[in-house]
C-alpha atoms as a PDB file:
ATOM      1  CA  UNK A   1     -16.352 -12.502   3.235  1.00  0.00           C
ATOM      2  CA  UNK A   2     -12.902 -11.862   4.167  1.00  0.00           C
ATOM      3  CA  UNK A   3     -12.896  -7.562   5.345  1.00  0.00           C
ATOM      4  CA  UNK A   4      -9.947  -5.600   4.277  1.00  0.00           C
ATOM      5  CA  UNK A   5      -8.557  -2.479   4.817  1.00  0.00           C
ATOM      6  CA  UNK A   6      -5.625  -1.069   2.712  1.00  0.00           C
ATOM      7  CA  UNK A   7      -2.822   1.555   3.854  1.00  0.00           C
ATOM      8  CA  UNK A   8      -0.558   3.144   0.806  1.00  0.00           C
ATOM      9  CA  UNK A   9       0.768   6.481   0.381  1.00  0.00           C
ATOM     10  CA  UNK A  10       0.455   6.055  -3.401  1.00  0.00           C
ATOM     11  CA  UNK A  11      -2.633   7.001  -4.534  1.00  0.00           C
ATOM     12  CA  UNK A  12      -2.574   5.170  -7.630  1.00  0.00           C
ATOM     13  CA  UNK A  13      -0.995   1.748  -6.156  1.00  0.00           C
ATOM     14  CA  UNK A  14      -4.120   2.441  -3.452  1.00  0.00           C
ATOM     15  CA  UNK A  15      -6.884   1.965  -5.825  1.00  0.00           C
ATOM     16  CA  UNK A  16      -5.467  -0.424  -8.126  1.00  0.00           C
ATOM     17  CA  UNK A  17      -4.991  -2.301  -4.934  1.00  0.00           C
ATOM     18  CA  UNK A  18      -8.271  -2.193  -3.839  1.00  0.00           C
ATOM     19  CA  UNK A  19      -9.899  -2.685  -7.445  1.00  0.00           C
ATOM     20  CA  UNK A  20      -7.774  -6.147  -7.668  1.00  0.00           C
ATOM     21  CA  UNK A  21      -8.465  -7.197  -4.426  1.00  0.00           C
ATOM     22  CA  UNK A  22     -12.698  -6.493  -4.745  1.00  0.00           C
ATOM     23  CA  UNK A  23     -12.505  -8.682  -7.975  1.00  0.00           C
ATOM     24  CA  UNK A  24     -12.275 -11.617  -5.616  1.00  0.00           C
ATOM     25  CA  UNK A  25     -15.669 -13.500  -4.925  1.00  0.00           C
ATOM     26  CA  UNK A  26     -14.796 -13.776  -1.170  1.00  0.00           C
ATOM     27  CA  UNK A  27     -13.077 -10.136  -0.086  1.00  0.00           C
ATOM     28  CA  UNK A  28     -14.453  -6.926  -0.070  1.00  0.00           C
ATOM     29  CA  UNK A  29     -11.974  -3.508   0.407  1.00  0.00           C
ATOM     30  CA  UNK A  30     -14.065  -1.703   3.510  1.00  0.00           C
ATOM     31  CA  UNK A  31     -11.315   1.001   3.619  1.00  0.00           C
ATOM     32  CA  UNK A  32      -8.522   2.730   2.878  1.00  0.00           C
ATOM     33  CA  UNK A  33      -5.558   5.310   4.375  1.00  0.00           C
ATOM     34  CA  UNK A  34      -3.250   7.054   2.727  1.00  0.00           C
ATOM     35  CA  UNK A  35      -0.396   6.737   6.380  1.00  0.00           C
ATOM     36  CA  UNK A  36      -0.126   4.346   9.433  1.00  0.00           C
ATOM     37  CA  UNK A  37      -2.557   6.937  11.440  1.00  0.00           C
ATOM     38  CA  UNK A  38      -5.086   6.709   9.245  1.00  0.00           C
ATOM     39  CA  UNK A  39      -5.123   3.147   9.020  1.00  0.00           C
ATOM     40  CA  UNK A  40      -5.263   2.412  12.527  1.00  0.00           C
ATOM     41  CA  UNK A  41      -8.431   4.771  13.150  1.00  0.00           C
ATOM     42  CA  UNK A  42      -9.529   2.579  10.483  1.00  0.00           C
ATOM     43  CA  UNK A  43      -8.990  -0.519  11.847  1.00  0.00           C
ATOM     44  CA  UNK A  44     -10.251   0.645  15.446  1.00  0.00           C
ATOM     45  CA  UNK A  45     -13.522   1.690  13.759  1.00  0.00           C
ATOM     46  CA  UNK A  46     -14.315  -0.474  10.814  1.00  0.00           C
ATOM     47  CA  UNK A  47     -12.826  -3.956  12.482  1.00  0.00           C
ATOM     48  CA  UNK A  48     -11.514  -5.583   9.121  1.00  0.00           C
ATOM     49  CA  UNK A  49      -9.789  -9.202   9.345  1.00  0.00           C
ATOM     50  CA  UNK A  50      -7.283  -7.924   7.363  1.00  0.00           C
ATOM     51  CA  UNK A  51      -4.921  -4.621   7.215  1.00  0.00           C
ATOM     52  CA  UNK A  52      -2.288  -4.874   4.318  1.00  0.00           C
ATOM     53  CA  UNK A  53      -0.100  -1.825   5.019  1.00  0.00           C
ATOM     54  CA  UNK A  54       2.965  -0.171   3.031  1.00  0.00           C
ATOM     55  CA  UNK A  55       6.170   0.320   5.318  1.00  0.00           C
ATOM     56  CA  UNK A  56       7.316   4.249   4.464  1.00  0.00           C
ATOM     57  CA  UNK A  57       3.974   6.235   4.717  1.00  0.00           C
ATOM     58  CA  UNK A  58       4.151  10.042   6.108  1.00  0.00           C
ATOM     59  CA  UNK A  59       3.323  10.346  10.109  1.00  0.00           C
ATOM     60  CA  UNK A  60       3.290   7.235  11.321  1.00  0.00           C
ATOM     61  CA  UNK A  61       5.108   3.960   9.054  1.00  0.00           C
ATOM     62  CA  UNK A  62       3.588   1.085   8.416  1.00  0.00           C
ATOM     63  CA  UNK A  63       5.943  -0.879  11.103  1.00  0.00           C
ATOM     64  CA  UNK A  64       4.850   1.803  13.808  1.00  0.00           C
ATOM     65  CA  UNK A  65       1.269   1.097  13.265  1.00  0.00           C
ATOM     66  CA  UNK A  66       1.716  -2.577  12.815  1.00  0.00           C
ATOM     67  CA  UNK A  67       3.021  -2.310  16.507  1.00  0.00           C
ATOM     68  CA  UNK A  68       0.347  -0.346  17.118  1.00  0.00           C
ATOM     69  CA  UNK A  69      -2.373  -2.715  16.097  1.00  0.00           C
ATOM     70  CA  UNK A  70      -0.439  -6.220  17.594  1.00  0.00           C
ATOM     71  CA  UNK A  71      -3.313  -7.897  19.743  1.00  0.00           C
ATOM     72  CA  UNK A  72      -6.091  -5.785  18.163  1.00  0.00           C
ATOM     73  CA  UNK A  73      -7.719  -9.081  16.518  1.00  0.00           C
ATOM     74  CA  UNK A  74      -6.842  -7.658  12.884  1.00  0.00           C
ATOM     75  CA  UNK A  75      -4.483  -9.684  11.121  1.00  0.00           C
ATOM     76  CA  UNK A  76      -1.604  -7.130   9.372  1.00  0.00           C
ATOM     77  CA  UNK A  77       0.586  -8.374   6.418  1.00  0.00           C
ATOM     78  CA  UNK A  78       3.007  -5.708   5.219  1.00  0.00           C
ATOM     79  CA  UNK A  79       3.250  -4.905   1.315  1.00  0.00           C
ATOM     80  CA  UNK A  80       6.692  -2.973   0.852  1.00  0.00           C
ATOM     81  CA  UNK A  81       9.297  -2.484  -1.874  1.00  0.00           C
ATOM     82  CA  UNK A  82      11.480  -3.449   0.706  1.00  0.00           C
ATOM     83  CA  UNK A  83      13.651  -6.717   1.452  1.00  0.00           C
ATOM     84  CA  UNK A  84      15.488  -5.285   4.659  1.00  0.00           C
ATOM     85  CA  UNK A  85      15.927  -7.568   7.395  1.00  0.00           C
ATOM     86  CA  UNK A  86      16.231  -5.091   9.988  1.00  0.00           C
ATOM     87  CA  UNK A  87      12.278  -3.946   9.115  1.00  0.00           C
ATOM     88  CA  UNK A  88      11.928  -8.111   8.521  1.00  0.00           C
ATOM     89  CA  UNK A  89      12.479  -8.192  12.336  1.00  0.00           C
ATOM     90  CA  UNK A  90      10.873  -5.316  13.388  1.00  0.00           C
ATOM     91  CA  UNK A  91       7.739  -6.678  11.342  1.00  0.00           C
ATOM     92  CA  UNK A  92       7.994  -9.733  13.223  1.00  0.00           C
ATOM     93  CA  UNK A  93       8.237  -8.728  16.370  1.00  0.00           C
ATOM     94  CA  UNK A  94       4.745  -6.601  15.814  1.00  0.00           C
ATOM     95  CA  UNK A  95       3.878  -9.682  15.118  1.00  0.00           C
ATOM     96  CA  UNK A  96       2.760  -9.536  11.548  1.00  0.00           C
ATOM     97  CA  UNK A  97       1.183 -12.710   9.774  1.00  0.00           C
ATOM     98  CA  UNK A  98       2.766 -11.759   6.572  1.00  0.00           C
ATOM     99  CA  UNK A  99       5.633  -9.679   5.021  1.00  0.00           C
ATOM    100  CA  UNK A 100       5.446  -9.023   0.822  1.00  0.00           C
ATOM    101  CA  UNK A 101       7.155  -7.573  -1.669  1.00  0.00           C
ATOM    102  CA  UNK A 102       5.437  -5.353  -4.022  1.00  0.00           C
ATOM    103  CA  UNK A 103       7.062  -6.831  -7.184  1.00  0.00           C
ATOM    104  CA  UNK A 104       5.296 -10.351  -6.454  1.00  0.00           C
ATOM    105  CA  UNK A 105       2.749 -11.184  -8.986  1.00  0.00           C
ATOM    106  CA  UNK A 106      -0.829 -10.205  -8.007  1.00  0.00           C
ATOM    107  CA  UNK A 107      -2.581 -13.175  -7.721  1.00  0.00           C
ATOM    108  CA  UNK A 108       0.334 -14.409  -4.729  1.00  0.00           C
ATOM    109  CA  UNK A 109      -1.238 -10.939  -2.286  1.00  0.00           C
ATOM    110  CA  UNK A 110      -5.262 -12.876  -2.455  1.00  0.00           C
ATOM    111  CA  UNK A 111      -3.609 -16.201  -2.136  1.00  0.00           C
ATOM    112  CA  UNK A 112      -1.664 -15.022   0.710  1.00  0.00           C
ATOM    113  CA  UNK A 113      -4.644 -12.833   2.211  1.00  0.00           C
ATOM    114  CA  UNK A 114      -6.359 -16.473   2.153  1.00  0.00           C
ATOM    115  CA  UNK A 115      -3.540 -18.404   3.874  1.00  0.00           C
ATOM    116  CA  UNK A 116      -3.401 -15.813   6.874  1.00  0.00           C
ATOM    117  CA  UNK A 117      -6.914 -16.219   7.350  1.00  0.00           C
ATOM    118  CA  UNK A 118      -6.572 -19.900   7.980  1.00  0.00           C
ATOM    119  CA  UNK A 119      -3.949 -19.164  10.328  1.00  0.00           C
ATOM    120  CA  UNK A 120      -0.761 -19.480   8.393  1.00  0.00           C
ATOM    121  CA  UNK A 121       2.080 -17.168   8.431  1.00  0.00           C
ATOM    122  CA  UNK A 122       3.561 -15.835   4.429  1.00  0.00           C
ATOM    123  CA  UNK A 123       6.894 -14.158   4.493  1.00  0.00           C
ATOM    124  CA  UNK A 124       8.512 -13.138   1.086  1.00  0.00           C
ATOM    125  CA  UNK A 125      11.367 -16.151   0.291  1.00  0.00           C
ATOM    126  CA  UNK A 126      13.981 -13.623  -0.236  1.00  0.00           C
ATOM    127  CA  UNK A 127      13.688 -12.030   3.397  1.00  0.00           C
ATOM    128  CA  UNK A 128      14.012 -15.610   4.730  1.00  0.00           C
ATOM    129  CA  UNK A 129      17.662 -15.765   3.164  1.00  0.00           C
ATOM    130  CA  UNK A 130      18.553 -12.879   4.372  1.00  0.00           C
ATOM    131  CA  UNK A 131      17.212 -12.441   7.689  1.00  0.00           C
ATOM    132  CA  UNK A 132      19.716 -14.242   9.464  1.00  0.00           C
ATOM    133  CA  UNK A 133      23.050 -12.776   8.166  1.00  0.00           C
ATOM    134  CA  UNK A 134      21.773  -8.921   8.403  1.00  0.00           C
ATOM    135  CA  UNK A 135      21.538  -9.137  12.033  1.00  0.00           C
ATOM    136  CA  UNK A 136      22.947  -5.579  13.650  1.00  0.00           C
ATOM    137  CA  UNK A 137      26.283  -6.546  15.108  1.00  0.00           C
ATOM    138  CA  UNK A 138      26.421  -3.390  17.743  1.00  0.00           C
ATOM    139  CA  UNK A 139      26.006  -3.678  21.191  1.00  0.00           C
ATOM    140  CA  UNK A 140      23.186  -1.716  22.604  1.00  0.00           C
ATOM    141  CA  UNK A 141      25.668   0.462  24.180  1.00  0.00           C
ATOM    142  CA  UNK A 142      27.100   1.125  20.539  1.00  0.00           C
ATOM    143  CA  UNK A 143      23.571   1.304  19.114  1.00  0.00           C
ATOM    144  CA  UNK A 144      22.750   4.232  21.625  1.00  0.00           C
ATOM    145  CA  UNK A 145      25.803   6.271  20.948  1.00  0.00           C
ATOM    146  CA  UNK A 146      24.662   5.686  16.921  1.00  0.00           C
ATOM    147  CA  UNK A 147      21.013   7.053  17.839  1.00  0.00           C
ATOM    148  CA  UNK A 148      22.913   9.919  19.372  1.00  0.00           C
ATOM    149  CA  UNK A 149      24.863  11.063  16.821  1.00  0.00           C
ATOM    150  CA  UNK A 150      21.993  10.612  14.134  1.00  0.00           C
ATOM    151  CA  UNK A 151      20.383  13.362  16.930  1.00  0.00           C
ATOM    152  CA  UNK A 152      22.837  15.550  16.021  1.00  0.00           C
ATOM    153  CA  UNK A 153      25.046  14.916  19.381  1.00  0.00           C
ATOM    154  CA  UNK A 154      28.880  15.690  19.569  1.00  0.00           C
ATOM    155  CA  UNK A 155      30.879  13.316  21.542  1.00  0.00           C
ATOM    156  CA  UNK A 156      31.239  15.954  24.710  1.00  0.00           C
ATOM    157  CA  UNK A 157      27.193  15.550  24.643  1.00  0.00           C
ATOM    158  CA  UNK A 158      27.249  12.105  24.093  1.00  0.00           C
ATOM    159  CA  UNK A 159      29.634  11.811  27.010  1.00  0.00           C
ATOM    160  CA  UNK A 160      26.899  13.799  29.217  1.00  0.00           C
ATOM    161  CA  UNK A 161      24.227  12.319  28.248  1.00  0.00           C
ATOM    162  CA  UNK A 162      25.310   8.348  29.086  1.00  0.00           C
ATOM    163  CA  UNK A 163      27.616   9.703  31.710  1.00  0.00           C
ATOM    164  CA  UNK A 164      31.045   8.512  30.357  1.00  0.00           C
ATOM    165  CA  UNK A 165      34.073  10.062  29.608  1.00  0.00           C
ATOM    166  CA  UNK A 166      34.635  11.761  25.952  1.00  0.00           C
ATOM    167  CA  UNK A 167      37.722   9.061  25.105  1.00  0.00           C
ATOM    168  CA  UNK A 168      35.518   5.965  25.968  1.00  0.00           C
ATOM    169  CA  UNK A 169      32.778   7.688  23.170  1.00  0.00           C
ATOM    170  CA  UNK A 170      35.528   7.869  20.648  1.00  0.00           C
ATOM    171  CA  UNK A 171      36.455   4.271  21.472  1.00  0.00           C
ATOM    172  CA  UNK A 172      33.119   3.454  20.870  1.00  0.00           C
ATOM    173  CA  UNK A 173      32.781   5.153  17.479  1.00  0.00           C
ATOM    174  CA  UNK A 174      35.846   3.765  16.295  1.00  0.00           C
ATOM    175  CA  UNK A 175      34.677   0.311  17.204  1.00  0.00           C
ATOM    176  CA  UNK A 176      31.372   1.121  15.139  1.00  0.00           C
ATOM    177  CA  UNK A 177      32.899   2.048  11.848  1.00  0.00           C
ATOM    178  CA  UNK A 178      35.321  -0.584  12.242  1.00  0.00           C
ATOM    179  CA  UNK A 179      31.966  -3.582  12.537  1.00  0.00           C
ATOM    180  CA  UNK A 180      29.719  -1.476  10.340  1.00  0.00           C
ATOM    181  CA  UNK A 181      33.216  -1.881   7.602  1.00  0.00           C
ATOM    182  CA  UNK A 182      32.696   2.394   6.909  1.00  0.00           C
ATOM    183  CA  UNK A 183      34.130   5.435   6.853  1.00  0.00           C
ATOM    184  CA  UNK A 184      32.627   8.236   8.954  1.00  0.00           C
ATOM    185  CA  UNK A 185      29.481   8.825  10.805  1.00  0.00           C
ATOM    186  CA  UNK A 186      27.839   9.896   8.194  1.00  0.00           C
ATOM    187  CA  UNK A 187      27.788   6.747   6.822  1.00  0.00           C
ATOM    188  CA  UNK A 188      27.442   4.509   9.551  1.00  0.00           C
ATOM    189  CA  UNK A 189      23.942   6.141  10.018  1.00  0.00           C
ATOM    190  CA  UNK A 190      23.464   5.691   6.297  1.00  0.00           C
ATOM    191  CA  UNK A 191      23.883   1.956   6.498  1.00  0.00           C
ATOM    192  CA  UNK A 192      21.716   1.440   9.513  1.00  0.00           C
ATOM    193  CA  UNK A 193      18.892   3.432   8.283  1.00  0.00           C
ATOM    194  CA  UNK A 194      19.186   1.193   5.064  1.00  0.00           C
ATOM    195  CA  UNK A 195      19.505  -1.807   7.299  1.00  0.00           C
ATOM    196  CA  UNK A 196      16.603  -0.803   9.080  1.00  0.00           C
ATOM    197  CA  UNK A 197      17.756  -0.921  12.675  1.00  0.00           C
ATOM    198  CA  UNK A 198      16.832   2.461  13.367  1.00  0.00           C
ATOM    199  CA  UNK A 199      13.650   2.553  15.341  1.00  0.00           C
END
């Protein structure tokens, strides 16, 4: 019997979830969490094969407990509405054994659930197009000035706070927009948040 726990913020996707997945001869739904801290405790204490987990949960996401959980002996495949790369490669770096969309017919999440368990990866076929072209093109010392001004930094703090002069920030934010192909700030943060390559 293959032991699952479930982690979804949506009460009603939660138990439909677990009501599909408990119609199958060899799974049984041990628990669920409604956020990435609760399914963690979960996993800790209940030691399920399997933890299918949504992505944007309150407290802790479904990519921070994922991280969380890499090693623990508990297999995770993510169930999200979204195809971004940059939570793609975040996923696979936690080292998830599979990434699905929530649109994907029903009976593809047991058949999947099965193919894990004998050891196989399953990735959604649209993230595999994408994954390589939607890589971040910052440097890290471009990503860290972004992170800084999604704090809420000015560039005279920025300056402090990486110990650089005020004109090299401004070069540095001009050389953002100009790769990112945007505007302002505003929107720079915008597309990186959508991208996923915010931690």
């Amino acid at each position: 019997m293959i032991r699952i726990v479930i982690a979804e913020d949506q009460r009603m996707l939660l138990g439909a979830l677990g009501s599909l997945l408990n119609l199958e001869d060899d799974m049984e739904v041990v628990g669920k969490a409604s956020n990435g801290e609760e399914a963690t405790q979960l996993v800790e204490k209940l030691k399920p094969d399997v933890c299918i987990m949504d992505i944007e949960m309150p407290g802790k996401t479904g990519l921070e407990a994922a991280e969380e959980l890499k090693g623990k002996g508990c297999k995770v495949i993510i169930l999200t509405t979204f195809a971004r790369s940059g939570y793609f490669q975040r996923a696979l770096k936690a080292g998830v054994s599979g990434y699905l969309l929530k649109d994907s017919p029903s009976e593809e999440l047991s058949d999947s659930i099965r193919s894990v368990m004998a050891g196989r990866r399953v990735y959604a076929p649209e993230l595999m197009d994408n994954v390589y072209s939607e890589e971040n093109p910052l440097t890290d010392r471009e990503k860290a000035v972004l992170e800084l001004i999604a704090g809420g930094k000015n560039t005279n703090e920025i300056a402090d706070e990486l110990s650089i002069k005020t004109g090299t920030v401004r070069n540095y934010i001009s050389a953002i927009l100009d790769k990112l192909e945007v505007k302002n700030r505003i929107e720079a943060i915008t597309q990186s948040k959508e991208k996923g390559w915010f931690k």
